[in-house]
Protein backbone atom coordinates (compact mmCIF):
# COMPACT_ATOMS: atom_id res chain seq x y z
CA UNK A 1 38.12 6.85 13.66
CA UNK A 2 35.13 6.36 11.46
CA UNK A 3 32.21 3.90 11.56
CA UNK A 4 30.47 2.56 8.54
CA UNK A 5 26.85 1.89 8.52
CA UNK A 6 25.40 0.03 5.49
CA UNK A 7 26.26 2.62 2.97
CA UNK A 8 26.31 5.92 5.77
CA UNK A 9 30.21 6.76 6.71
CA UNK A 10 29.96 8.47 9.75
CA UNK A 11 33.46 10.36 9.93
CA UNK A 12 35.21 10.56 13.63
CA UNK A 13 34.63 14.61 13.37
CA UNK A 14 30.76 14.15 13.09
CA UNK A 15 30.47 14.19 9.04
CA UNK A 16 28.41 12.16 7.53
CA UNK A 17 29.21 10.85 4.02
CA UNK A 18 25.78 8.64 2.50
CA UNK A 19 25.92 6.54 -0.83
CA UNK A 20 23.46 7.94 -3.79
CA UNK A 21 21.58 4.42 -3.02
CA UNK A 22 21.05 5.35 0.26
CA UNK A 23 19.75 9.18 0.10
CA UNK A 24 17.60 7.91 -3.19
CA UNK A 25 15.06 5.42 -1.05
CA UNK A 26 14.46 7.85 1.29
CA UNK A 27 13.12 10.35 -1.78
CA UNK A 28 10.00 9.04 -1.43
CA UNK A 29 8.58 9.82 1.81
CA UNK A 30 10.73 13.81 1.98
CA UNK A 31 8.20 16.22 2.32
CA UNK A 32 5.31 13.69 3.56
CA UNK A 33 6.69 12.86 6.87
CA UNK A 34 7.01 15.07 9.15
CA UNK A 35 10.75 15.66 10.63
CA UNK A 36 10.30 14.79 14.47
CA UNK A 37 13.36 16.53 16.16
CA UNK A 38 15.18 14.78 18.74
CA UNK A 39 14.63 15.06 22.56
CA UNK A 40 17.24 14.83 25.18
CA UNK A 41 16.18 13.46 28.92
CA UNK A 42 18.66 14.64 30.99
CA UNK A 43 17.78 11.80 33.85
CA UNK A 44 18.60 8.95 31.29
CA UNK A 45 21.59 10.70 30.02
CA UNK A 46 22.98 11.41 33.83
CA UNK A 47 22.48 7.93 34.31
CA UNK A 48 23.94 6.23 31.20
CA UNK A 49 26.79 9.24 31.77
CA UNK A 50 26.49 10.43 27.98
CA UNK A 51 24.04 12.47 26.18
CA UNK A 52 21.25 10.34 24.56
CA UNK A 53 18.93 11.39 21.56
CA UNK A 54 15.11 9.70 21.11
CA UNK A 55 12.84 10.36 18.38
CA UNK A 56 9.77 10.63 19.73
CA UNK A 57 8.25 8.93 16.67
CA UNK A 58 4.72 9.10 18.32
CA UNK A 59 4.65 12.75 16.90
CA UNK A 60 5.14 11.13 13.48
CA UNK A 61 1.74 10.85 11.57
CA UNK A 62 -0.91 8.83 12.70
CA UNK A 63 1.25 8.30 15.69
CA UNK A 64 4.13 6.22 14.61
CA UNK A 65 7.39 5.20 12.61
CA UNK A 66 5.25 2.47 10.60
CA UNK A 67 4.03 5.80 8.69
CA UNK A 68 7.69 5.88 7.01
CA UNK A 69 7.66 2.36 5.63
CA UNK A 70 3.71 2.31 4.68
CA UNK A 71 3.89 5.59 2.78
CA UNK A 72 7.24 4.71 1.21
CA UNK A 73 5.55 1.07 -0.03
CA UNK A 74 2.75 2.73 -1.27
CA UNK A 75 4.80 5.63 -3.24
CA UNK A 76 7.14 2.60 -5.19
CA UNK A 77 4.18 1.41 -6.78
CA UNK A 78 3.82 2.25 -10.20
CA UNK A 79 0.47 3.90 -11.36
CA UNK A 80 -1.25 0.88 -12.31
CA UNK A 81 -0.75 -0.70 -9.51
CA UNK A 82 -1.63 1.57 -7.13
CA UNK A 83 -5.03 2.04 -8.86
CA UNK A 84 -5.74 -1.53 -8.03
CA UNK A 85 -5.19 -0.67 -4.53
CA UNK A 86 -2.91 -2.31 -1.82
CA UNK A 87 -3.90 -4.69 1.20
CA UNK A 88 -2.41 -5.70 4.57
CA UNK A 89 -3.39 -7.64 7.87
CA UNK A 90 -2.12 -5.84 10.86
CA UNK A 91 -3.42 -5.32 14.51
CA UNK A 92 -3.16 -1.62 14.44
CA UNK A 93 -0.36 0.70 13.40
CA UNK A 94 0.75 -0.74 9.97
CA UNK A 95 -2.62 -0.95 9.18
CA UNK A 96 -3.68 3.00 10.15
CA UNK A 97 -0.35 3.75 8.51
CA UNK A 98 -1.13 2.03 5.26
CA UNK A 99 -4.83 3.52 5.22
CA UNK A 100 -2.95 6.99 5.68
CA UNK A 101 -0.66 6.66 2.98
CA UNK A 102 -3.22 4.95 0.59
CA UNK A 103 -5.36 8.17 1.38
CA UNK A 104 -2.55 10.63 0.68
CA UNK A 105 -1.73 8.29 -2.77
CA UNK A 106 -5.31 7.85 -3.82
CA UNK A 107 -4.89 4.52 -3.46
CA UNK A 108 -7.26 1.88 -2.83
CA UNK A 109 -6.60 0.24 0.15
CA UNK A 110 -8.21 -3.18 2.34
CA UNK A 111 -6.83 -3.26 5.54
CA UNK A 112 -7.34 -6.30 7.64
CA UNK A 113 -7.66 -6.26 11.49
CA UNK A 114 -8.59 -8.72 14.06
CA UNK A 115 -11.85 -8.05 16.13
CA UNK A 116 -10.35 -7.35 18.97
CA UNK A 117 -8.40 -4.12 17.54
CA UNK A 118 -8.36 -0.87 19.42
CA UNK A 119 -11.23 0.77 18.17
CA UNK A 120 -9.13 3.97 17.35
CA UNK A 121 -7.32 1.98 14.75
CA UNK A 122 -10.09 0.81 13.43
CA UNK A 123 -12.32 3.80 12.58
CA UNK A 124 -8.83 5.76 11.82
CA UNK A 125 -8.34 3.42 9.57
CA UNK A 126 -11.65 3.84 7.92
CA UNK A 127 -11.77 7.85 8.63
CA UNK A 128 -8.66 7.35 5.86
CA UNK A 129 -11.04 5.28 3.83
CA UNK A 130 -10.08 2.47 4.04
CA UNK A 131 -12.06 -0.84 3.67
CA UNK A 132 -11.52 -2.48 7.01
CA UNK A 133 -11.89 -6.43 7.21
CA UNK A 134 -12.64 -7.60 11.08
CA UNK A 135 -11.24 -11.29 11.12
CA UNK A 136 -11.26 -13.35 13.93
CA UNK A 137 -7.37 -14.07 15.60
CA UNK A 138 -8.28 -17.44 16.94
CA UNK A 139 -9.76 -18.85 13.71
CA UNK A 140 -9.35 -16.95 10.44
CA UNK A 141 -5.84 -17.26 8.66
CA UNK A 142 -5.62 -13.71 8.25
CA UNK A 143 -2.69 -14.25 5.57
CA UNK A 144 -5.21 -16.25 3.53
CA UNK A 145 -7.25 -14.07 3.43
CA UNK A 146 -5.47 -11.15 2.34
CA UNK A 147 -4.20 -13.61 -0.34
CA UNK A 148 -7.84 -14.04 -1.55
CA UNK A 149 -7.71 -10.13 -2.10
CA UNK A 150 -4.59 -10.02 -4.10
CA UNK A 151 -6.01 -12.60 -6.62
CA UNK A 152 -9.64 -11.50 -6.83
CA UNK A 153 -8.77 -7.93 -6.75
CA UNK A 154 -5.51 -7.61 -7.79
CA UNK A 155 -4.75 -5.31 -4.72
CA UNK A 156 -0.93 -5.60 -3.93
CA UNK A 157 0.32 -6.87 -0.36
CA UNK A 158 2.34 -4.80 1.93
CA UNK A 159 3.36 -6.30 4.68
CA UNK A 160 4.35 -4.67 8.24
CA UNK A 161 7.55 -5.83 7.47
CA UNK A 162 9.95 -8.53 5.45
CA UNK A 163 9.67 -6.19 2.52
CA UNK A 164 12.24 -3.99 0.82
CA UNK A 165 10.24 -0.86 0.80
CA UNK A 166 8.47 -0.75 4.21
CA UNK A 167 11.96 -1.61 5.99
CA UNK A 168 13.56 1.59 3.36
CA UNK A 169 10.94 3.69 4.79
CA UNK A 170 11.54 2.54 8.07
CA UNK A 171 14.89 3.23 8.05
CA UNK A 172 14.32 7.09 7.11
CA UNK A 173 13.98 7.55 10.88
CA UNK A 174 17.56 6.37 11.26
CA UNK A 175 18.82 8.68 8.47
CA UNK A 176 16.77 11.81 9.01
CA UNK A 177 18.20 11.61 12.96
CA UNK A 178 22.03 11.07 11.25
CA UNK A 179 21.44 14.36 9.07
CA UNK A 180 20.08 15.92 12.72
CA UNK A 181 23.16 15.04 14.78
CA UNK A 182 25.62 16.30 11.95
């Protein structure tokens, strides 16, 4: 038997068979992130009573998937638009991811964190130069104000998710550890 994915055919002997659509949106981000192999734990896989596969994502860049769909957001953006630099509100990894990614795309970038961030994320964040916003949780509309930054600076919003091109990057995990199993 055989078990379609979106557009991945995953053939009962183990082949995998991917639609052009699917291998072009992870283009992007080849090269840039780095390709975390998977890890077996024998105790979970004695257990479940099958062998099970985790990608230890935490050895991804800055310490997490969210690297994938930042960088990949980033990269879609055509030249112009990337010059007038890209925004987000996050508490923590989007935001380190998109300050990475904005770095490695010489891209502007405003990321917006609450106060009460790690302070890790926070000076990564600026470390990758970006401009970090503190906001208040309790009583600054965070949203707002990233708005305010897309129309007085033209900077372009990338959400930490419910957008095409983060959840494309995203999803790179999921087809980089299909290509690893084949």
């Amino acid at each position: 038997g055989s078990m379609t994915i979106s557009q991945v055919m995953v053939r009962g002997d183990g082949s995998i068979e991917m639609s052009s659509w699917v291998s072009d949106w992870s283009q992007p981000v080849a090269g840039v992130v780095l390709p975390v192999v998977p890890v077996l734990a024998h105790v979970i896989d004695e257990a479940l009573g099958m062998q099970v596969h985790f990608k230890a994502e935490s050895l991804q860049r800055m310490g997490a998937f969210k690297f994938r769909g930042a960088y990949n957001a980033v990269a879609a953006l055509d030249a112009a638009t990337r010059r007038r630099g890209v925004v987000c509100f996050t508490s923590g990894n989007h935001g380190l991811a998109l300050a990475r990614a904005a770095q490695l795309l010489q891209t502007p970038a405003t990321v917006m964190m609450p106060i009460d961030a790690p302070a890790l994320k926070i000076e990564g964040a600026r470390r990758c130069g970006a401009n970090v916003v503190l906001y208040d949780r309790l009583h600054d509309d965070r949203a707002a104000m990233a708005q305010r930054v897309v129309v007085d600076q033209g900077m372009t919003l990338i959400p930490p998710y419910d957008h095409d091109d983060v959840m494309a990057g995203q999803g790179t995990v999921f087809m980089e550890l299909l290509t690893q199993m084949a």
